[in-house]
C-alpha atoms as a PDB file:
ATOM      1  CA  UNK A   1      70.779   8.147  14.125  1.00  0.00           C
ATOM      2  CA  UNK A   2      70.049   4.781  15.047  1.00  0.00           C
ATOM      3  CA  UNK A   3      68.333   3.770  11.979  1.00  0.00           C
ATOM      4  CA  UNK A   4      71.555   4.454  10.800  1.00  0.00           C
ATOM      5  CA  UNK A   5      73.418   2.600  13.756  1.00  0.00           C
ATOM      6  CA  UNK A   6      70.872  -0.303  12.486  1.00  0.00           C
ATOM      7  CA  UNK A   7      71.423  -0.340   8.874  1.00  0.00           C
ATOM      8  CA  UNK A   8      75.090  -0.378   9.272  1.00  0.00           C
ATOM      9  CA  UNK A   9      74.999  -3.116  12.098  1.00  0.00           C
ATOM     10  CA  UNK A  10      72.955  -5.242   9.175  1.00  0.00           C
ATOM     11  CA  UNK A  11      75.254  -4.168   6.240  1.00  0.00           C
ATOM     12  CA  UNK A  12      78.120  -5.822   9.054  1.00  0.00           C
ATOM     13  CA  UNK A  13      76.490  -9.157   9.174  1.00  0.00           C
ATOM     14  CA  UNK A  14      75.988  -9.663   5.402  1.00  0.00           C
ATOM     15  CA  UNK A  15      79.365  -8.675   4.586  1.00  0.00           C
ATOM     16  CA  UNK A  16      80.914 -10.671   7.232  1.00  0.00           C
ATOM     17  CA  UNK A  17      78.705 -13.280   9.230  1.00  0.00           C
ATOM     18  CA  UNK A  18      75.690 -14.392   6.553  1.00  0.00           C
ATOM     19  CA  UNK A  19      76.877 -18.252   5.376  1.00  0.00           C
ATOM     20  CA  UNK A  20      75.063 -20.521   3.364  1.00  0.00           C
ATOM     21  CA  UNK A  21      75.631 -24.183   4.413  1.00  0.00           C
ATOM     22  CA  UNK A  22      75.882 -27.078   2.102  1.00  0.00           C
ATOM     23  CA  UNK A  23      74.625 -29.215  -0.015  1.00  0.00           C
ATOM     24  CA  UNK A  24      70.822 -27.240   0.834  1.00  0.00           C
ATOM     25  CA  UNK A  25      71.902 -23.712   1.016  1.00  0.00           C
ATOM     26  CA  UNK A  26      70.739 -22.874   4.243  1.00  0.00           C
ATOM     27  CA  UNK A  27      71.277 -19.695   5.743  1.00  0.00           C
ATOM     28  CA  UNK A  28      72.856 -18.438   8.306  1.00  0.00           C
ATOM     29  CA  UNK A  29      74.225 -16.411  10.710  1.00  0.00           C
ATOM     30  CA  UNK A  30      77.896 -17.475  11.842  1.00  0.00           C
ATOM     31  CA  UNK A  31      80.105 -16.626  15.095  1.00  0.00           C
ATOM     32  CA  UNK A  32      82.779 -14.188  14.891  1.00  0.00           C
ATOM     33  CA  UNK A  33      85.537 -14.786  17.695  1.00  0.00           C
ATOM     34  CA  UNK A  34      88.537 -12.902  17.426  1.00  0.00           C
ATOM     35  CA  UNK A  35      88.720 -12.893  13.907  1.00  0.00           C
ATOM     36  CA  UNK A  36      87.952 -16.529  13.247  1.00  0.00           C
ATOM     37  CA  UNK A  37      84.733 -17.585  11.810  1.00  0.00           C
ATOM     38  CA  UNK A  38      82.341 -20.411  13.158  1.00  0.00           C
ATOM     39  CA  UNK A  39      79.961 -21.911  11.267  1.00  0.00           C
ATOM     40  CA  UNK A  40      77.540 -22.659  14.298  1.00  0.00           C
ATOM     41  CA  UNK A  41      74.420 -21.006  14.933  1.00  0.00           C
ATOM     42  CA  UNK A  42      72.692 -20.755  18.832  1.00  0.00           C
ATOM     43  CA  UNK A  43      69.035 -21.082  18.668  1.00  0.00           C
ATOM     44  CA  UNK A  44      68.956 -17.303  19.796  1.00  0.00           C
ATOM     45  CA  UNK A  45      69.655 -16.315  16.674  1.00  0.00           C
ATOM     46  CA  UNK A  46      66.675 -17.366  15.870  1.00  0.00           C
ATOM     47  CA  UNK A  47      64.767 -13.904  16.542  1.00  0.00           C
ATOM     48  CA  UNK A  48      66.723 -12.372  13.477  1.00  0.00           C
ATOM     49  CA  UNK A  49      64.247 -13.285  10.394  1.00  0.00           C
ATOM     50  CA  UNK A  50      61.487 -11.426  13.174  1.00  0.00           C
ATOM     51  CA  UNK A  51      64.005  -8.435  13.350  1.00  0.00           C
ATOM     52  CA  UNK A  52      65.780  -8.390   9.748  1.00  0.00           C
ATOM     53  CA  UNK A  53      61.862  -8.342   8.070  1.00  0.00           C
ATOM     54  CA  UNK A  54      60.784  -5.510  10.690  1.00  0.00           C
ATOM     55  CA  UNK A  55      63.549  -3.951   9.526  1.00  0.00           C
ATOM     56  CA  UNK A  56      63.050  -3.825   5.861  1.00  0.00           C
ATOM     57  CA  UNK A  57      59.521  -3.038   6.148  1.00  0.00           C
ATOM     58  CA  UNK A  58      60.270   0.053   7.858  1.00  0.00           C
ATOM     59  CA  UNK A  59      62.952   0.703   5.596  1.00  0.00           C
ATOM     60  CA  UNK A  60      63.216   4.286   4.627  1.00  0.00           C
ATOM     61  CA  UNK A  61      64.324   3.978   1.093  1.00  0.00           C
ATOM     62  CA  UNK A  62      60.718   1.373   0.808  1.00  0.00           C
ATOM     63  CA  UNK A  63      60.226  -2.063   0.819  1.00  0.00           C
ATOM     64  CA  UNK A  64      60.831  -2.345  -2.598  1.00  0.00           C
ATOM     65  CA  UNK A  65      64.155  -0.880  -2.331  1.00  0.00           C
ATOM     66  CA  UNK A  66      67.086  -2.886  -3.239  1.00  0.00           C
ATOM     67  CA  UNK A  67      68.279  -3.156   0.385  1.00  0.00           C
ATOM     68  CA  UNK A  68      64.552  -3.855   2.217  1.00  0.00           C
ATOM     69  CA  UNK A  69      64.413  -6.837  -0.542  1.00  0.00           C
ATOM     70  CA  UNK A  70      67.824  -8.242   0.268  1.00  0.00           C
ATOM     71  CA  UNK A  71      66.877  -7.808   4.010  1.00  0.00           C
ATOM     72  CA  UNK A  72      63.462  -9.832   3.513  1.00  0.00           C
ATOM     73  CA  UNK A  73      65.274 -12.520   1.718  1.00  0.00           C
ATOM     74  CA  UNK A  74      67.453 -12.989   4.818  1.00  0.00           C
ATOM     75  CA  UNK A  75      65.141 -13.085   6.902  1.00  0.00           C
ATOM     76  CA  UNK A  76      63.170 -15.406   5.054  1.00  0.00           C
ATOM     77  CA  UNK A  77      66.158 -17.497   4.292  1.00  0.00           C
ATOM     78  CA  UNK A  78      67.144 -17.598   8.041  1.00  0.00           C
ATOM     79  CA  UNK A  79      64.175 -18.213   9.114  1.00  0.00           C
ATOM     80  CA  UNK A  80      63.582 -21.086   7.111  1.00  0.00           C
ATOM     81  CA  UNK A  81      66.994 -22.619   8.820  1.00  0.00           C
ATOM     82  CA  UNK A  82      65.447 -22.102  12.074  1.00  0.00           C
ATOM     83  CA  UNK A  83      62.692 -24.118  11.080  1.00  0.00           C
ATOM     84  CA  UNK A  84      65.183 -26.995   9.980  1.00  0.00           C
ATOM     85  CA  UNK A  85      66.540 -26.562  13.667  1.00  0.00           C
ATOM     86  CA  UNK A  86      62.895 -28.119  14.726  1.00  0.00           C
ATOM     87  CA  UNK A  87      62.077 -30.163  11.640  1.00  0.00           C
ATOM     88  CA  UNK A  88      65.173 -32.075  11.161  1.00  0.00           C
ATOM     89  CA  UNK A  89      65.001 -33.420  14.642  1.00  0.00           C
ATOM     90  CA  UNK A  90      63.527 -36.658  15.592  1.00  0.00           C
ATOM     91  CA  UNK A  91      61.370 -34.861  18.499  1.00  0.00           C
ATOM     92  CA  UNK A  92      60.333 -31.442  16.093  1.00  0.00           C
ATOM     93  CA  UNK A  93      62.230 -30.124  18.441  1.00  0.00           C
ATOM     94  CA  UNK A  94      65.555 -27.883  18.097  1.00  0.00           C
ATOM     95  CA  UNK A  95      68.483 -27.659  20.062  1.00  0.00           C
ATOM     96  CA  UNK A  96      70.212 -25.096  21.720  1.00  0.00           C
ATOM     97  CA  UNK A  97      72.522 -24.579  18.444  1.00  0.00           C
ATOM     98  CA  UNK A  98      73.793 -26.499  15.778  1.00  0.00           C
ATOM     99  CA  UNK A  99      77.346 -26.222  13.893  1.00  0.00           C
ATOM    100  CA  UNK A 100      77.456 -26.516  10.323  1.00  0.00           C
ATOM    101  CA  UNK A 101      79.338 -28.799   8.408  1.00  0.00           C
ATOM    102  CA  UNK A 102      80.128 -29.288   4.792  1.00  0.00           C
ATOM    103  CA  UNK A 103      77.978 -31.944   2.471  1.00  0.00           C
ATOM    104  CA  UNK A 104      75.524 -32.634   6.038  1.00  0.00           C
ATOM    105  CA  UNK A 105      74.543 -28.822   6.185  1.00  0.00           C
ATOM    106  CA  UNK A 106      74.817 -29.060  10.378  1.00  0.00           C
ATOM    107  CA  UNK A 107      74.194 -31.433  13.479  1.00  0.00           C
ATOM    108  CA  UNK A 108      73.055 -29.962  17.152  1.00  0.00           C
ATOM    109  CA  UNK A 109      75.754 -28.458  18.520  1.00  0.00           C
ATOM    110  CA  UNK A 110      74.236 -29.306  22.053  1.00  0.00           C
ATOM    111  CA  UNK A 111      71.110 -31.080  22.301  1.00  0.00           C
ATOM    112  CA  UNK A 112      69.375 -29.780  24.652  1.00  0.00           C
ATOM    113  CA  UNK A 113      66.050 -27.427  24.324  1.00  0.00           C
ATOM    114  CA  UNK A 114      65.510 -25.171  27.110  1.00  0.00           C
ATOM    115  CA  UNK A 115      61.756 -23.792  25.508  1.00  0.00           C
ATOM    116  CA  UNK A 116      63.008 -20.453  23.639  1.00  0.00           C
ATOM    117  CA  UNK A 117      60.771 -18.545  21.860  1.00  0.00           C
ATOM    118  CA  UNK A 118      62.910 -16.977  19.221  1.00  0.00           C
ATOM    119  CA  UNK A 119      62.226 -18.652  15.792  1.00  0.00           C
ATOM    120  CA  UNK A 120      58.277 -18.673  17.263  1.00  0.00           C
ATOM    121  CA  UNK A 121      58.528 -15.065  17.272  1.00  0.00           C
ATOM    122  CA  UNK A 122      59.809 -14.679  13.385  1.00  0.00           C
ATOM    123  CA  UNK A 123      57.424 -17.313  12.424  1.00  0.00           C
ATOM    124  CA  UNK A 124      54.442 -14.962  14.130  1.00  0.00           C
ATOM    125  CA  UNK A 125      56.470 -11.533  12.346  1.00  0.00           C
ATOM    126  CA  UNK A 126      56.980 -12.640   9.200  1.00  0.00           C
ATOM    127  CA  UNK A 127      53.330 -14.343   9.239  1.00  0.00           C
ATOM    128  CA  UNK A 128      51.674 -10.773  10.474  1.00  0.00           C
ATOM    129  CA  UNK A 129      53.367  -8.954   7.823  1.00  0.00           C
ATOM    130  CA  UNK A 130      53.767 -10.973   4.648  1.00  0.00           C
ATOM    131  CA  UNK A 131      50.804 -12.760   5.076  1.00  0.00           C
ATOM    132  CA  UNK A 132      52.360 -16.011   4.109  1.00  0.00           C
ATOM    133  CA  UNK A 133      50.430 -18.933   5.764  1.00  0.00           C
ATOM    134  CA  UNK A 134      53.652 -21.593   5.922  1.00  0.00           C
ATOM    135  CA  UNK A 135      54.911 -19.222   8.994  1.00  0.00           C
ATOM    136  CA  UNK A 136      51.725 -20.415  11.000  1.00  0.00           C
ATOM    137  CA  UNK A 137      52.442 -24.085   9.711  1.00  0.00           C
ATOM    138  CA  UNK A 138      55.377 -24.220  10.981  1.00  0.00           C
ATOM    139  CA  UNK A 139      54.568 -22.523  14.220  1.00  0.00           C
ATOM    140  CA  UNK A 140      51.793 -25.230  14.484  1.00  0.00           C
ATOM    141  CA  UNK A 141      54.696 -28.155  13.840  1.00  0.00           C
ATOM    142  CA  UNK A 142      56.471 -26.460  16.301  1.00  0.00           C
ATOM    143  CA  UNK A 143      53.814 -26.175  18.858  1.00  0.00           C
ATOM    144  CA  UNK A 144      52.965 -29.661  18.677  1.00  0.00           C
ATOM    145  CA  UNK A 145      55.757 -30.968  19.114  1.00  0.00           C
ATOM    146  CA  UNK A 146      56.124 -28.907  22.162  1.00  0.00           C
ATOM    147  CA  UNK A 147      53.169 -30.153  23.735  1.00  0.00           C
ATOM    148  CA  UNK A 148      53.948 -33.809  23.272  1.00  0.00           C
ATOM    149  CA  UNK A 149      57.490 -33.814  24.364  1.00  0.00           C
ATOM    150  CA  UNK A 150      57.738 -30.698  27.124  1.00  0.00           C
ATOM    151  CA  UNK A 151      54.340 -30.568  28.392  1.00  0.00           C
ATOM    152  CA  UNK A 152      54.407 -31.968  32.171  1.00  0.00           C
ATOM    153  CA  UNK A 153      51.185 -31.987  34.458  1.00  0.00           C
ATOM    154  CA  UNK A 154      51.850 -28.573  35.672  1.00  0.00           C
ATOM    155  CA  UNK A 155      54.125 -26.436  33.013  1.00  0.00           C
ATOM    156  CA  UNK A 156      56.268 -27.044  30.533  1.00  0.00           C
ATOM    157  CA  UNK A 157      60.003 -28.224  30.713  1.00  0.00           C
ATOM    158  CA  UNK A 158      63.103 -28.467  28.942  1.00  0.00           C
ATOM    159  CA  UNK A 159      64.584 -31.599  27.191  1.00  0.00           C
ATOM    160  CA  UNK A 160      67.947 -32.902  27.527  1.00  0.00           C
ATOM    161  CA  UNK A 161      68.235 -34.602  23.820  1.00  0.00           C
ATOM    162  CA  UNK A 162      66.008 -33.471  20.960  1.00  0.00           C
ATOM    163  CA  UNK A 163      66.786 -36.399  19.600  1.00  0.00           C
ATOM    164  CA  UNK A 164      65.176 -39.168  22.357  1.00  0.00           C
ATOM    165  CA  UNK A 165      61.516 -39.352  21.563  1.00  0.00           C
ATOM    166  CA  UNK A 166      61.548 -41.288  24.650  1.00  0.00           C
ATOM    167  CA  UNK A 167      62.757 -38.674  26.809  1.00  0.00           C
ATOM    168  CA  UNK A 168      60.748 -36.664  29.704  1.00  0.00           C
ATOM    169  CA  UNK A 169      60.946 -32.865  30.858  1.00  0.00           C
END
């Protein structure tokens, strides 16, 4: 029963929330607010790709079935925008979400980073089970740039602009 529950829950959000942006093609995973689309995207999405390729490798009808395949893909896909979140910022850094926008594919939303782990988490999934090395590139990019712009003497804190190399936690 809740595989079920699952599978239609996923069917949902390719039918009605899974965008691509523009001009790169960058996926995502839109807001649905009573009935309007908006092409933003919080950084807690992030922990989809993680959940979407879990899901298709468990996938009762295989991985190689038609649906495990399209679920990979996703989570590939959305995970690579997630990456883009950090990358595409002047600190590495991403920000608590971005909105998309036509022929720019998005800007932060908000630009603040408040040290979630979510797209760290699909990076180490999708690492663990397709064996891909770029996942643990990227988590290294990621990690770095955490240490040089939110480590303080005692912990680790959250930025205010991803965008200020300058800035402090």
């Amino acid at each position: 029963i809740y595989r079920d529950m699952y599978d239609k829950s996923i069917q949902g959000m390719h039918d009605k929330l899974l965008q691509t942006s523009t001009p790169s093609g960058l996926v995502f995973i839109a807001d649905l607010e009573n009935g309007r689309l908006h092409k933003k995207m919080d950084h807690l999405v992030c922990f989809m790709g993680g959940l979407l390729a879990l899901g298709a490798y468990t996938d009762p009808l295989g991985l190689d079935s038609e649906r495990a395949q399209r679920d990979l893909t996703t989570a590939r896909g959305l995970t690579y925008t997630c990456y883009q979140m950090y990358a595409r910022m002047k600190t590495g850094i991403a920000p608590e979400f971005i909105e998309f926008k036509d022929n720019v594919d998005f800007i932060p939303g908000a630009s603040h980073y408040l040290l979630r782990p979510e797209t760290v988490e699909s990076f180490f999934v999708l690492s663990y089970l397709t064996k891909d090395p770029i996942y643990r590139e990227w988590g290294w990019e990621v990690f770095s740039a955490i240490e040089r712009y939110c480590k303080t003497e005692i912990a680790y804190g959250q930025l205010q602009n991803v965008n200020d190399v300058n800035a402090s936690p």
